[in-house]
PDB file of N, CA and C in Angstrom:
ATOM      1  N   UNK A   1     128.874  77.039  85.987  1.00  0.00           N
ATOM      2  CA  UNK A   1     128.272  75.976  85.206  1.00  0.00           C
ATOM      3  C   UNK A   1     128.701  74.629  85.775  1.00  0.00           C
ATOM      4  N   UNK A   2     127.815  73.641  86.089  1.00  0.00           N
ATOM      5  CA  UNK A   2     127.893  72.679  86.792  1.00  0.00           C
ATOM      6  C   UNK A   2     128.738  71.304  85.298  1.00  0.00           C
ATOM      7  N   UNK A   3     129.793  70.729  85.902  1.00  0.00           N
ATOM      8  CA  UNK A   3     130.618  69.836  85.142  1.00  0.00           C
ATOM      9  C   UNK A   3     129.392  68.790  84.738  1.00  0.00           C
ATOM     10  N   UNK A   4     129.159  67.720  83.596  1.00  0.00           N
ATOM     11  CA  UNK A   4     128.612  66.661  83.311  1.00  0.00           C
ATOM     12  C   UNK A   4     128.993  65.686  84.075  1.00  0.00           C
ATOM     13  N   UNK A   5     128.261  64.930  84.397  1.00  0.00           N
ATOM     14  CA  UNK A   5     128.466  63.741  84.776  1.00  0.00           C
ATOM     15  C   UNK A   5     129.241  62.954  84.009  1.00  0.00           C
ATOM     16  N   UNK A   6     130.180  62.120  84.034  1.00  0.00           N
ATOM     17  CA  UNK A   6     131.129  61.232  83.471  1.00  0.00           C
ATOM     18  C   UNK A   6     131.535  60.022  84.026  1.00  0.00           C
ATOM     19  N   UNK A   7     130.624  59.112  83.908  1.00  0.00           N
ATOM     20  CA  UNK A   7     130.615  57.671  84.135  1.00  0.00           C
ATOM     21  C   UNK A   7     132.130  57.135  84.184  1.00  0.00           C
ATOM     22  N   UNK A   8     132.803  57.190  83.569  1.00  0.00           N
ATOM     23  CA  UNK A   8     134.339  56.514  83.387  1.00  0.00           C
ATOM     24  C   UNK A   8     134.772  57.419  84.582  1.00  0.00           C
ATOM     25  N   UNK A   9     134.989  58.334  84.859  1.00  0.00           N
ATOM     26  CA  UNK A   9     135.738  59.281  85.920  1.00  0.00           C
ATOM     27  C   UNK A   9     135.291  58.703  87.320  1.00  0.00           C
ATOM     28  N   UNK A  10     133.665  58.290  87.239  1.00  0.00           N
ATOM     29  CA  UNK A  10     132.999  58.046  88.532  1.00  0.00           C
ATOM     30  C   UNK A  10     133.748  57.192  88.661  1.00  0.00           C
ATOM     31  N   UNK A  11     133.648  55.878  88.175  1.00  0.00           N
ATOM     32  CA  UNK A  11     134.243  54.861  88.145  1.00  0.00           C
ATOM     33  C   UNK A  11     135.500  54.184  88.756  1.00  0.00           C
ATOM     34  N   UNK A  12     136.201  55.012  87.951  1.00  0.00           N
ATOM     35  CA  UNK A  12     137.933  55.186  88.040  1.00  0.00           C
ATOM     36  C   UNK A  12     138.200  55.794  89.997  1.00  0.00           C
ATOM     37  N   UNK A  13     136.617  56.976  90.045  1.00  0.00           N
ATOM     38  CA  UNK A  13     137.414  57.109  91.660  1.00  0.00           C
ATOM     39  C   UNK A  13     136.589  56.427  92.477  1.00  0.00           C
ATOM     40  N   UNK A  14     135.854  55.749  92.084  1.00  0.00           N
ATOM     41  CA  UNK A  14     135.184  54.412  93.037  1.00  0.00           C
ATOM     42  C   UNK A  14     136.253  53.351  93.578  1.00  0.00           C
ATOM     43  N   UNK A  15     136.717  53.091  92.232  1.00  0.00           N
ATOM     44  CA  UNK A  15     138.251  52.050  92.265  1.00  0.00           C
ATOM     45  C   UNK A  15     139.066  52.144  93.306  1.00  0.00           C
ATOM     46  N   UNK A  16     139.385  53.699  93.137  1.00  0.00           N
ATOM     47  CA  UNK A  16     140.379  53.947  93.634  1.00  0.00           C
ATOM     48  C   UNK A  16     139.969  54.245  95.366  1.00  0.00           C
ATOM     49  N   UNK A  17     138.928  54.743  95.258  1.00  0.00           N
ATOM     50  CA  UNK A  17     138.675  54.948  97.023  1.00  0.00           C
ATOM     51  C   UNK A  17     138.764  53.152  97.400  1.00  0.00           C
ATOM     52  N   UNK A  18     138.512  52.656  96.843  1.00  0.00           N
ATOM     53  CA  UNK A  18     137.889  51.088  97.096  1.00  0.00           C
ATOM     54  C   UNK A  18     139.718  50.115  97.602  1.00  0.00           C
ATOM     55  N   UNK A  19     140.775  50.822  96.938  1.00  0.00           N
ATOM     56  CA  UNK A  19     141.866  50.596  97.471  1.00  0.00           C
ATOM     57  C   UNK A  19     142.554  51.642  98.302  1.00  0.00           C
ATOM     58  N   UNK A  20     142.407  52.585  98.105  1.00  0.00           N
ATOM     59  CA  UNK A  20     143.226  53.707  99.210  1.00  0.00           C
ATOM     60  C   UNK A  20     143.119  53.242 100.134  1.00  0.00           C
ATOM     61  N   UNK A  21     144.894  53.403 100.804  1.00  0.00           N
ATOM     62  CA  UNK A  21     145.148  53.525 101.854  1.00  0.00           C
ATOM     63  C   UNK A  21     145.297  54.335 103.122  1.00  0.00           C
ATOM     64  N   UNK A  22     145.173  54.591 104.238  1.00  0.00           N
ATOM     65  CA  UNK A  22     145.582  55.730 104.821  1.00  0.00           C
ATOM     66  C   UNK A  22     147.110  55.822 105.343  1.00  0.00           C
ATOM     67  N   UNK A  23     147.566  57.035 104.721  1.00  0.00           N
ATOM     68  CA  UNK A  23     149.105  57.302 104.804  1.00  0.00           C
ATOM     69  C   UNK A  23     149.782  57.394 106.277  1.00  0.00           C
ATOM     70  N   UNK A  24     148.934  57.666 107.203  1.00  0.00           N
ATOM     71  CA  UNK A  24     149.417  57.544 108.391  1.00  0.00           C
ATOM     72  C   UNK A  24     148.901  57.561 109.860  1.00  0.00           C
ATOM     73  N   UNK A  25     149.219  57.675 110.650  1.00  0.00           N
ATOM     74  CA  UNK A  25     148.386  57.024 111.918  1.00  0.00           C
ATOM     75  C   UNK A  25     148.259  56.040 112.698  1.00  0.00           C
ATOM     76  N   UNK A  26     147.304  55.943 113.289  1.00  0.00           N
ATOM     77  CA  UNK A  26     147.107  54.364 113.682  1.00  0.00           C
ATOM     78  C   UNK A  26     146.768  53.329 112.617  1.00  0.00           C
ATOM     79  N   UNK A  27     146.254  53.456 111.899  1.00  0.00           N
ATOM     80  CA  UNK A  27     145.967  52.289 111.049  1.00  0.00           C
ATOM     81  C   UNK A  27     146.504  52.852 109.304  1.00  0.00           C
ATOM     82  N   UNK A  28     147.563  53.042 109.774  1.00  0.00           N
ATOM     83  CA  UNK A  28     148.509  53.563 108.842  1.00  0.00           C
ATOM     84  C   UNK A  28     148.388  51.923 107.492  1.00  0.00           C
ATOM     85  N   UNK A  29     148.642  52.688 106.702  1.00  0.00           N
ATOM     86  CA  UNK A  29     148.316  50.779 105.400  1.00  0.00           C
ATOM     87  C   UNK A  29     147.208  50.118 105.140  1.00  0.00           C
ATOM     88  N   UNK A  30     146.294  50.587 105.736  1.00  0.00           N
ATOM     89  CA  UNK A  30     144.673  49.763 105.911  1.00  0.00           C
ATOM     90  C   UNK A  30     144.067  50.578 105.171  1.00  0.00           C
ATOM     91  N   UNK A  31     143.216  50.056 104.335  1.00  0.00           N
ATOM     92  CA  UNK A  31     142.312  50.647 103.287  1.00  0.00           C
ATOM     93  C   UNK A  31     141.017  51.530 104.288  1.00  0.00           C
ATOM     94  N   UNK A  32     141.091  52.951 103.389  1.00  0.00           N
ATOM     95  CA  UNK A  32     139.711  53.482 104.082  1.00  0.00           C
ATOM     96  C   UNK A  32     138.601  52.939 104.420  1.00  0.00           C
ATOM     97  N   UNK A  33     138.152  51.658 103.379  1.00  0.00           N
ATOM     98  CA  UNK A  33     136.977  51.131 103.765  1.00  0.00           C
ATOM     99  C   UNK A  33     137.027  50.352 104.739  1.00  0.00           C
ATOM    100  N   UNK A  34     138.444  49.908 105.241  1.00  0.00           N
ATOM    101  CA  UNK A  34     138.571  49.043 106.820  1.00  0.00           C
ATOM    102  C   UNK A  34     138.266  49.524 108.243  1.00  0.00           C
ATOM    103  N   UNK A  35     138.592  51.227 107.877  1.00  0.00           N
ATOM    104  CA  UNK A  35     138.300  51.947 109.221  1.00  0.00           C
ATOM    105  C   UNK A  35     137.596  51.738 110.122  1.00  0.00           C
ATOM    106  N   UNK A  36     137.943  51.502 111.186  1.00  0.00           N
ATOM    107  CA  UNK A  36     136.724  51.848 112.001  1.00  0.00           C
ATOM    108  C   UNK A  36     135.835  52.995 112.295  1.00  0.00           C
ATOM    109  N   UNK A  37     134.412  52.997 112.285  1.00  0.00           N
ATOM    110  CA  UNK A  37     133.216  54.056 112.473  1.00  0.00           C
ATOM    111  C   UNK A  37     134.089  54.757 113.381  1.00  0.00           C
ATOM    112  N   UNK A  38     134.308  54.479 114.897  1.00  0.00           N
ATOM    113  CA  UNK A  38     135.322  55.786 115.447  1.00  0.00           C
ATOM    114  C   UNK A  38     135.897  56.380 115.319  1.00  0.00           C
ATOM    115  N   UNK A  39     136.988  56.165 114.590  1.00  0.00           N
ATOM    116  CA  UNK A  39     138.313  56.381 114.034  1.00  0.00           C
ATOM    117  C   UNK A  39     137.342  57.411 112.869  1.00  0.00           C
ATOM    118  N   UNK A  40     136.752  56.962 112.078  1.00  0.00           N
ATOM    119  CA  UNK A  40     136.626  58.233 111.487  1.00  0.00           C
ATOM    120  C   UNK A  40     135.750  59.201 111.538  1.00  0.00           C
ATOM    121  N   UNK A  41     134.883  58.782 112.752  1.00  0.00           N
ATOM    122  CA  UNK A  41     133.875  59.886 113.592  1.00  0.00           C
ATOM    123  C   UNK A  41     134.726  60.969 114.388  1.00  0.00           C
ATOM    124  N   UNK A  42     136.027  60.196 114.498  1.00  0.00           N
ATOM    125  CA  UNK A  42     136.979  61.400 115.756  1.00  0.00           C
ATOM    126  C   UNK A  42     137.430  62.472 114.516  1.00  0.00           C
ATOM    127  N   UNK A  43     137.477  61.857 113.295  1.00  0.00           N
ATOM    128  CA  UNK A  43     138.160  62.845 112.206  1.00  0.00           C
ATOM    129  C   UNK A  43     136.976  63.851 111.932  1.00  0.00           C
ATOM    130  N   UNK A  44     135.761  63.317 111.926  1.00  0.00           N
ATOM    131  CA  UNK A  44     134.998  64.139 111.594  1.00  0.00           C
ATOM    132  C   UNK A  44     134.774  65.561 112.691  1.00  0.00           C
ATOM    133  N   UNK A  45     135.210  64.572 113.738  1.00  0.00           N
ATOM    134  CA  UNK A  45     134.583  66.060 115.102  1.00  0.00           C
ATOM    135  C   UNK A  45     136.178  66.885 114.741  1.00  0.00           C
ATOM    136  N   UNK A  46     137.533  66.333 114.610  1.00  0.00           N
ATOM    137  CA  UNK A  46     138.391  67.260 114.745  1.00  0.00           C
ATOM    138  C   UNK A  46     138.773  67.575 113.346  1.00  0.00           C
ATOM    139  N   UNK A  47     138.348  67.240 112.673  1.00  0.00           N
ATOM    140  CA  UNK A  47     138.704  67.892 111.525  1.00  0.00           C
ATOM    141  C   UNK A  47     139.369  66.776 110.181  1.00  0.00           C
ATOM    142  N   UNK A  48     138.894  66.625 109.201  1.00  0.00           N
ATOM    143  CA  UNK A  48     139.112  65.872 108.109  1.00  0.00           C
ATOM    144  C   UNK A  48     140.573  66.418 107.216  1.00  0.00           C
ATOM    145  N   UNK A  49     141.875  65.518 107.181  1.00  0.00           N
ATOM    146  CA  UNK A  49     142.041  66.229 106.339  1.00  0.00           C
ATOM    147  C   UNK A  49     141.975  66.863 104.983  1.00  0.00           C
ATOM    148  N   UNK A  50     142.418  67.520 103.967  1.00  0.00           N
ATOM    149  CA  UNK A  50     142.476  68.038 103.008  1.00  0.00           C
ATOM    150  C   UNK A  50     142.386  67.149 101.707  1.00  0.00           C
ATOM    151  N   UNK A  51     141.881  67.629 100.613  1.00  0.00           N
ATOM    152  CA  UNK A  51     141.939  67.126  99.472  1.00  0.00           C
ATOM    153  C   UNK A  51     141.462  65.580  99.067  1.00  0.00           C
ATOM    154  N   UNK A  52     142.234  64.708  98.179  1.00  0.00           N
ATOM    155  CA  UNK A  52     141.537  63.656  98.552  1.00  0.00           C
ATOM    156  C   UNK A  52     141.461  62.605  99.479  1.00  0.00           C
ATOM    157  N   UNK A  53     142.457  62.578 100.061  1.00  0.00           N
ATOM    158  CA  UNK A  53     142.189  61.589 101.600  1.00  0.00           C
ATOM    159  C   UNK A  53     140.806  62.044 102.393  1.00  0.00           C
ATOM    160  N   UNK A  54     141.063  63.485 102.777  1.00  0.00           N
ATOM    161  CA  UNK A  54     139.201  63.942 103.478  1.00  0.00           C
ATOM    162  C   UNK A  54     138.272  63.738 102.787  1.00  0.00           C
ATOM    163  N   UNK A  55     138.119  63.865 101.453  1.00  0.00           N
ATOM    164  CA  UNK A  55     137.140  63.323 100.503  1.00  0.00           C
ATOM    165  C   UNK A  55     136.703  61.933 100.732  1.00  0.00           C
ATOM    166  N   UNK A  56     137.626  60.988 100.750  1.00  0.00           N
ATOM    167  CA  UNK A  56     137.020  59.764 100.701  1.00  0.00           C
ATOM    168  C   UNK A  56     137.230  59.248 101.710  1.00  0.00           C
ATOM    169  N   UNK A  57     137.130  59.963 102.776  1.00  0.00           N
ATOM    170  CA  UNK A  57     137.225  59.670 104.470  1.00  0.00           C
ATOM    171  C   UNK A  57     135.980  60.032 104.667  1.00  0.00           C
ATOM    172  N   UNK A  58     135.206  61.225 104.379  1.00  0.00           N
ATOM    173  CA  UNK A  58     133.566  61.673 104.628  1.00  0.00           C
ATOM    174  C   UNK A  58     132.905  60.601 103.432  1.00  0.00           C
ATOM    175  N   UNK A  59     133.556  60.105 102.093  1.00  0.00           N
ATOM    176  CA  UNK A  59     132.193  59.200 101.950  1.00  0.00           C
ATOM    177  C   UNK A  59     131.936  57.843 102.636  1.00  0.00           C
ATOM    178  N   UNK A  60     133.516  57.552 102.983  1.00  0.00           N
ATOM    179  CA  UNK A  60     133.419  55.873 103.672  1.00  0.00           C
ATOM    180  C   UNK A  60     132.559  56.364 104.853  1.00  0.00           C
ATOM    181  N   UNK A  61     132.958  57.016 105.603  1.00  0.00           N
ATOM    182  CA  UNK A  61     131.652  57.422 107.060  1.00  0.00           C
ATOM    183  C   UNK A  61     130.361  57.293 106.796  1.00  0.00           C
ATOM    184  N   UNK A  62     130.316  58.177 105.504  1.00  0.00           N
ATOM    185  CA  UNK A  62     128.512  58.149 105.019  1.00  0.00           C
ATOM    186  C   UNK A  62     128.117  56.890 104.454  1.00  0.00           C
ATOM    187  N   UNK A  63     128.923  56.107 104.400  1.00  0.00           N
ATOM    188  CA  UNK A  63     128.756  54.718 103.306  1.00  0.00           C
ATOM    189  C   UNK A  63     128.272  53.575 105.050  1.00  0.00           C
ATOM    190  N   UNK A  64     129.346  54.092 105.888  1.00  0.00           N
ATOM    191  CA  UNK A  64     129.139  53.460 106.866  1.00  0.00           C
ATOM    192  C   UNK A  64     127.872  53.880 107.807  1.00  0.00           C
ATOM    193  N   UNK A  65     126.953  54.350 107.807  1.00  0.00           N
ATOM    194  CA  UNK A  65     126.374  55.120 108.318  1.00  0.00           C
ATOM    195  C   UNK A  65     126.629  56.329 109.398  1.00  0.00           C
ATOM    196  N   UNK A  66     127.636  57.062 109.128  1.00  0.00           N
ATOM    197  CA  UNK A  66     128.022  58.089 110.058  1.00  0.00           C
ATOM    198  C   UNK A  66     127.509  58.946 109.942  1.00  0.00           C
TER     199      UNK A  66
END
């Protein structure tokens, strides 16, 4: 059974992708939405990681046109 939609939840992780940082790397401290298109095209060919960092690493790409 597919969950309802819940406006406040959307919300809350819009926010939050909208400040996340990435924990490490090269651009270790820089908000996902700063990335560069490469940088997260190379994640996409080798692999995204897990949970929510890969989550909101594949939407900033798609947001960016990747």
């Amino acid at each position: 059974m597919e969950e309802a939609f819940d406006p406040e939840k959307a919300r809350k992780e819009l926010n939050e992708l909208m400040i996340y940082k990435m924990p490490f790397g090269k651009f270790k401290g820089q908000r996902l939405i700063d990335l560069p298109v490469e940088y997260l095209l190379w994640f996409r060919r080798k692999g995204f990681p897990a949970g929510k960092l890969g989550n909101y690493m594949q939407i900033v790409l798609s947001q960016k046109g990747g």
